[in-house]
Protein backbone atom coordinates (compact mmCIF):
# COMPACT_ATOMS: atom_id res chain seq x y z
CA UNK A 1 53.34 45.80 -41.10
CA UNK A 2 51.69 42.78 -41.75
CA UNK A 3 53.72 41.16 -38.44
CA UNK A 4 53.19 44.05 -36.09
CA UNK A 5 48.91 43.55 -36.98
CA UNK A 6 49.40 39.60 -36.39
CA UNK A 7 51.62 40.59 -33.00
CA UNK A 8 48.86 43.00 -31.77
CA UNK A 9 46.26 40.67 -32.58
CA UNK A 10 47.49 38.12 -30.43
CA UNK A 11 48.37 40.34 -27.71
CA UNK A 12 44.24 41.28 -27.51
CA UNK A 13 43.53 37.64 -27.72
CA UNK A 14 45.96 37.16 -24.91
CA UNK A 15 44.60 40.10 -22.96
CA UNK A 16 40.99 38.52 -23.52
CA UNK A 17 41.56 35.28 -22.48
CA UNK A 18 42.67 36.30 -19.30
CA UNK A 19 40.04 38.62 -18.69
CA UNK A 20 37.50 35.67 -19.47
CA UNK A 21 39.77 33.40 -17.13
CA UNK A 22 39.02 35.77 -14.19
CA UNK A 23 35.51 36.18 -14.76
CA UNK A 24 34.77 32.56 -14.66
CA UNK A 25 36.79 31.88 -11.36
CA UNK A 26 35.34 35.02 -9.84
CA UNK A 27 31.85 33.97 -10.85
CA UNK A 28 32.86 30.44 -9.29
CA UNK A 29 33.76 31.06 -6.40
CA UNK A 30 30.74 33.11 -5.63
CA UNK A 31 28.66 30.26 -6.43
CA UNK A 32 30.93 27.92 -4.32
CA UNK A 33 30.22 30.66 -1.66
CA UNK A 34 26.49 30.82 -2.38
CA UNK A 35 25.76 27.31 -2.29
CA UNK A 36 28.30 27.08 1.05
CA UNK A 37 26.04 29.04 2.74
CA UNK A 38 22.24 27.89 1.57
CA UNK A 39 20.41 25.61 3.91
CA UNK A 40 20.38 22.21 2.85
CA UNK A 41 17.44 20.56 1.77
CA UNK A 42 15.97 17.95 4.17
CA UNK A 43 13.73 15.64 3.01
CA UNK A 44 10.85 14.24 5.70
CA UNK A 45 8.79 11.53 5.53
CA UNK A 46 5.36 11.14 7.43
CA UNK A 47 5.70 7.58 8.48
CA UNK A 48 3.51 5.04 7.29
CA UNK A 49 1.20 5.24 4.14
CA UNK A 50 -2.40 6.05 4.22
CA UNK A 51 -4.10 3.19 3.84
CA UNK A 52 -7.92 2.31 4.14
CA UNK A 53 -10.93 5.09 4.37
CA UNK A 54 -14.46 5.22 4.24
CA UNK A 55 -16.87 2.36 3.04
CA UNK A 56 -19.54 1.45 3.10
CA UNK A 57 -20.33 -2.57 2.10
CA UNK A 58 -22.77 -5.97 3.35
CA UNK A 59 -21.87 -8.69 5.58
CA UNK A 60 -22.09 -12.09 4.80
CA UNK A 61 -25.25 -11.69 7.30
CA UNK A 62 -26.99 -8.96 5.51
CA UNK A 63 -25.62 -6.09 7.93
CA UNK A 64 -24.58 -2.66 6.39
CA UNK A 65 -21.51 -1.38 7.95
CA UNK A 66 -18.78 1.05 7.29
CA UNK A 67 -15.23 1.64 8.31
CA UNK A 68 -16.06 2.76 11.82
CA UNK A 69 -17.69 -0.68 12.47
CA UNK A 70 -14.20 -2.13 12.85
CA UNK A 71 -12.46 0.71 15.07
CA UNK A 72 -11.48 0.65 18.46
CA UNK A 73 -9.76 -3.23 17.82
CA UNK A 74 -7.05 -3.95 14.82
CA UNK A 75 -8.08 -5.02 11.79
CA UNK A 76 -6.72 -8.00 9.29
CA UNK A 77 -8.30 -6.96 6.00
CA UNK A 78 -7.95 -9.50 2.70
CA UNK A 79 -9.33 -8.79 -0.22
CA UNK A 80 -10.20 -11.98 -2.61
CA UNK A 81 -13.39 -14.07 -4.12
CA UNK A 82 -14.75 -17.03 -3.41
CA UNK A 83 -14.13 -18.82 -6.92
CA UNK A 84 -10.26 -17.89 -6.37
CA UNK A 85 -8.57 -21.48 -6.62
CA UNK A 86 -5.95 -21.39 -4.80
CA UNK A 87 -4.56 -18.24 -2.79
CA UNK A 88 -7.83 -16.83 -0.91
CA UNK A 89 -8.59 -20.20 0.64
CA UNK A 90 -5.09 -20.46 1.81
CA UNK A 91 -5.21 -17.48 3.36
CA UNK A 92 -8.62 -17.81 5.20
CA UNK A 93 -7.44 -21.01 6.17
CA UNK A 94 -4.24 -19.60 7.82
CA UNK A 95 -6.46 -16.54 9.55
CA UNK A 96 -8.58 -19.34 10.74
CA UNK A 97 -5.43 -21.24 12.26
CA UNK A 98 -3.98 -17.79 13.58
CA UNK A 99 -7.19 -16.79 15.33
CA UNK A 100 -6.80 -20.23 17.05
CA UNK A 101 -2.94 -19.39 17.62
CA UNK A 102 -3.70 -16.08 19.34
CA UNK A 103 -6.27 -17.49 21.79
CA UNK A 104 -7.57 -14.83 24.23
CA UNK A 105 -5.84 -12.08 21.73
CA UNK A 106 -8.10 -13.43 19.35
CA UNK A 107 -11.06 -11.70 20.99
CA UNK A 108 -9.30 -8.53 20.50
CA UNK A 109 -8.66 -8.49 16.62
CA UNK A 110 -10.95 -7.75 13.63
CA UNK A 111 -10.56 -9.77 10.56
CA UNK A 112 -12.06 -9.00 7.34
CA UNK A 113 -12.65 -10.78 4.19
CA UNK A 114 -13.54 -8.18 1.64
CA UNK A 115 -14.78 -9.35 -1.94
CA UNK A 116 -13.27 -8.27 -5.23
CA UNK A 117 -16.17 -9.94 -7.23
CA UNK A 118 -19.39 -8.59 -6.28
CA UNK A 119 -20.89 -9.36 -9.16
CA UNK A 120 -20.97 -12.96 -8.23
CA UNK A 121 -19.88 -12.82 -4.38
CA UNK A 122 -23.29 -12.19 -2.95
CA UNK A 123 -24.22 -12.07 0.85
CA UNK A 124 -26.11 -15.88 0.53
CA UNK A 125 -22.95 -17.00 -1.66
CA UNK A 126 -20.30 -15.84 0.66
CA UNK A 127 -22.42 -17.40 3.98
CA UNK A 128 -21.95 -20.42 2.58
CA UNK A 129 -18.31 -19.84 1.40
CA UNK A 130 -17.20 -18.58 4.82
CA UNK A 131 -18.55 -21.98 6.49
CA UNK A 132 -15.34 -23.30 5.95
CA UNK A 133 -13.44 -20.92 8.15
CA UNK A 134 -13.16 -19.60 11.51
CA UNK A 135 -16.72 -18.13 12.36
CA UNK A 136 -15.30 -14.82 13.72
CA UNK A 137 -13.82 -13.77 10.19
CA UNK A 138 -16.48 -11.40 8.29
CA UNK A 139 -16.87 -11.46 4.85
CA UNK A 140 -17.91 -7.94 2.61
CA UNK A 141 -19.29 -7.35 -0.63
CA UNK A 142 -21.63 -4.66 -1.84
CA UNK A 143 -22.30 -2.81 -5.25
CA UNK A 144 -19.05 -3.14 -7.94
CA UNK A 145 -18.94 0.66 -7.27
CA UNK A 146 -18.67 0.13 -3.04
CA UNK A 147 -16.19 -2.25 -3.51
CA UNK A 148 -14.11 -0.19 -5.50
CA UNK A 149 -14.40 2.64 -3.60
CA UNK A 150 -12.90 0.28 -0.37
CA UNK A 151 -9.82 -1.12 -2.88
CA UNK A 152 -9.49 2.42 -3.75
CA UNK A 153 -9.20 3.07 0.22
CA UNK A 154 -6.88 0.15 0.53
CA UNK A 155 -4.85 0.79 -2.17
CA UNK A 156 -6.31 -3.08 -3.53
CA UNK A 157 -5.16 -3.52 -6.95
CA UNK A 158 -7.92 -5.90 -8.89
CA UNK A 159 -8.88 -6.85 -12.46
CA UNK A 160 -10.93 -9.54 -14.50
CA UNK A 161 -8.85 -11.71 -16.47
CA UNK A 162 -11.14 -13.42 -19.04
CA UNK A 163 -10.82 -17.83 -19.20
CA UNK A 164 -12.28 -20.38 -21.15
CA UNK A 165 -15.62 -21.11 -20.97
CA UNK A 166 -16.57 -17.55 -21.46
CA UNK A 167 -16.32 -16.92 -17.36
CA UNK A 168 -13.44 -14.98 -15.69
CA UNK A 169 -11.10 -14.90 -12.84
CA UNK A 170 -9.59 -12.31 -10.69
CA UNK A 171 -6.16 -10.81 -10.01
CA UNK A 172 -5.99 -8.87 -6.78
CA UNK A 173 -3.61 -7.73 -4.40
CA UNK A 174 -3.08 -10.84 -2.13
CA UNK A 175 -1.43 -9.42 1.09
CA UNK A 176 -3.12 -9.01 4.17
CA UNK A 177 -3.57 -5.31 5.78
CA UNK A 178 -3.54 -5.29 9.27
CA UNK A 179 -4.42 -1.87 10.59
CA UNK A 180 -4.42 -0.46 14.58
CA UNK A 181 -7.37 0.47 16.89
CA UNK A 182 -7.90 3.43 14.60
CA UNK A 183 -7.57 2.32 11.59
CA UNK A 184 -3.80 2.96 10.92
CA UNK A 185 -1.91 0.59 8.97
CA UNK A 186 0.26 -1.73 11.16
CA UNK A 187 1.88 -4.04 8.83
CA UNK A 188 1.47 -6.24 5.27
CA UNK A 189 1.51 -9.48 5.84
CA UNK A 190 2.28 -10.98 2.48
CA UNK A 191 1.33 -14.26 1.09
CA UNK A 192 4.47 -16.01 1.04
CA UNK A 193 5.28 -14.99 4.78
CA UNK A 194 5.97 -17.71 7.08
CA UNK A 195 3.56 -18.63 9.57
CA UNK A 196 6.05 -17.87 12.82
CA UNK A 197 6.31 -14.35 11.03
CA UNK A 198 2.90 -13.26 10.32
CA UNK A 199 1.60 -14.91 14.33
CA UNK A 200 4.05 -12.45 15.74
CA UNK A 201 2.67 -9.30 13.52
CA UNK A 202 -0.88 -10.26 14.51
CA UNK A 203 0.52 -10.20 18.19
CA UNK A 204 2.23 -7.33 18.25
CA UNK A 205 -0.94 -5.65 16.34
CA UNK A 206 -3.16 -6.70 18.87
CA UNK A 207 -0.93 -6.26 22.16
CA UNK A 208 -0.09 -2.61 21.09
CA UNK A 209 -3.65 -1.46 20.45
């Protein structure tokens, strides 16, 4: 008795194994199916980042201006300070040499120093900080809260890092921003970038505007 219960037992176990078997394919290959025949997903992009927006900051001459002052020519933007000791005056110094470099395209491009340190980068400070470069280069600075709204705009990363002597210095984003006619971004031209390189993005930048 106790053999025909243990038979029977195994013959339902049998029976439901199969039945879960054919289920589970079934219910397979209708997903297989499903997923055959759903539209795959394509991922877009929209080109280039947003960068820059309104602002609204000081020359080094005392003139308010905003981000329309700068359209209809490309734009090199930096954004440094004028007790930075080693990485902002390279920089200027290399716009200065490239503005030379581009000769009549020169006319045709913006460039734009743009403080990080209002706080001690005043108009009458950076006048006298910007005699040491090309003349057409404009320096900005304005209210902390200006300036941080055009970083924000820029995507400019900046922060005080605290030194001896109870003073401070600044990290900041050190590339340069070069932007179109309408204020599109163009290209980065990073700090480490060759000289050769970062000529022929200023060309291009200017020559396709």
């Amino acid at each position: 008795m106790l053999v025909l219960r243990i038979i029977r037992w195994t013959a339902w176990a049998l029976v439901a194994m199969a039945i879960f078997i054919a289920t589970g394919i079934a219910v397979g290959g209708l997903r297989t199916e499903w997923l055959a025949q759903s539209p795959p997903v394509v991922v877009t992009t929209t080109g280039a980042p947003a960068v820059g927006g309104p602002f609204s900051l000081v020359t080094h001459r005392g003139e308010r201006i905003t981000q329309d002052t700068f359209k209809g020519r490309p734009t090199a933007y930096f954004f440094g300070f004028t007790h930075c000791p080693e990485v902002c005056p390279t920089t200027l110094f290399a716009m200065s040499q490239y503005l030379k470099e581009l000769g009549p395209d020169a006319d045709r491009l913006n460039v734009v120093f743009v403080t990080v340190d209002p706080e001690r980068d005043t108009p009458e400070l950076l006048t006298t900080y910007m005699e040491s470069f090309d003349p057409r280069i404009v320096a900005l600075t304005g209210m902390p809260e200006e300036m941080a709204a055009a970083a924000r705009a820029f995507r400019i990363s900046y922060h005080k890092v605290p030194i001896d002597g109870g003073t401070y210095t600044m990290d900041h984003t050190s590339s340069v921003i070069v932007t179109d006619a309408s204020g599109e971004l163009v290209s980065l031209i990073d700090y480490h970038e060759d000289a050769a390189t970062a000529l022929s993005r200023l060309h291009r930048a200017v020559r396709g505007s």
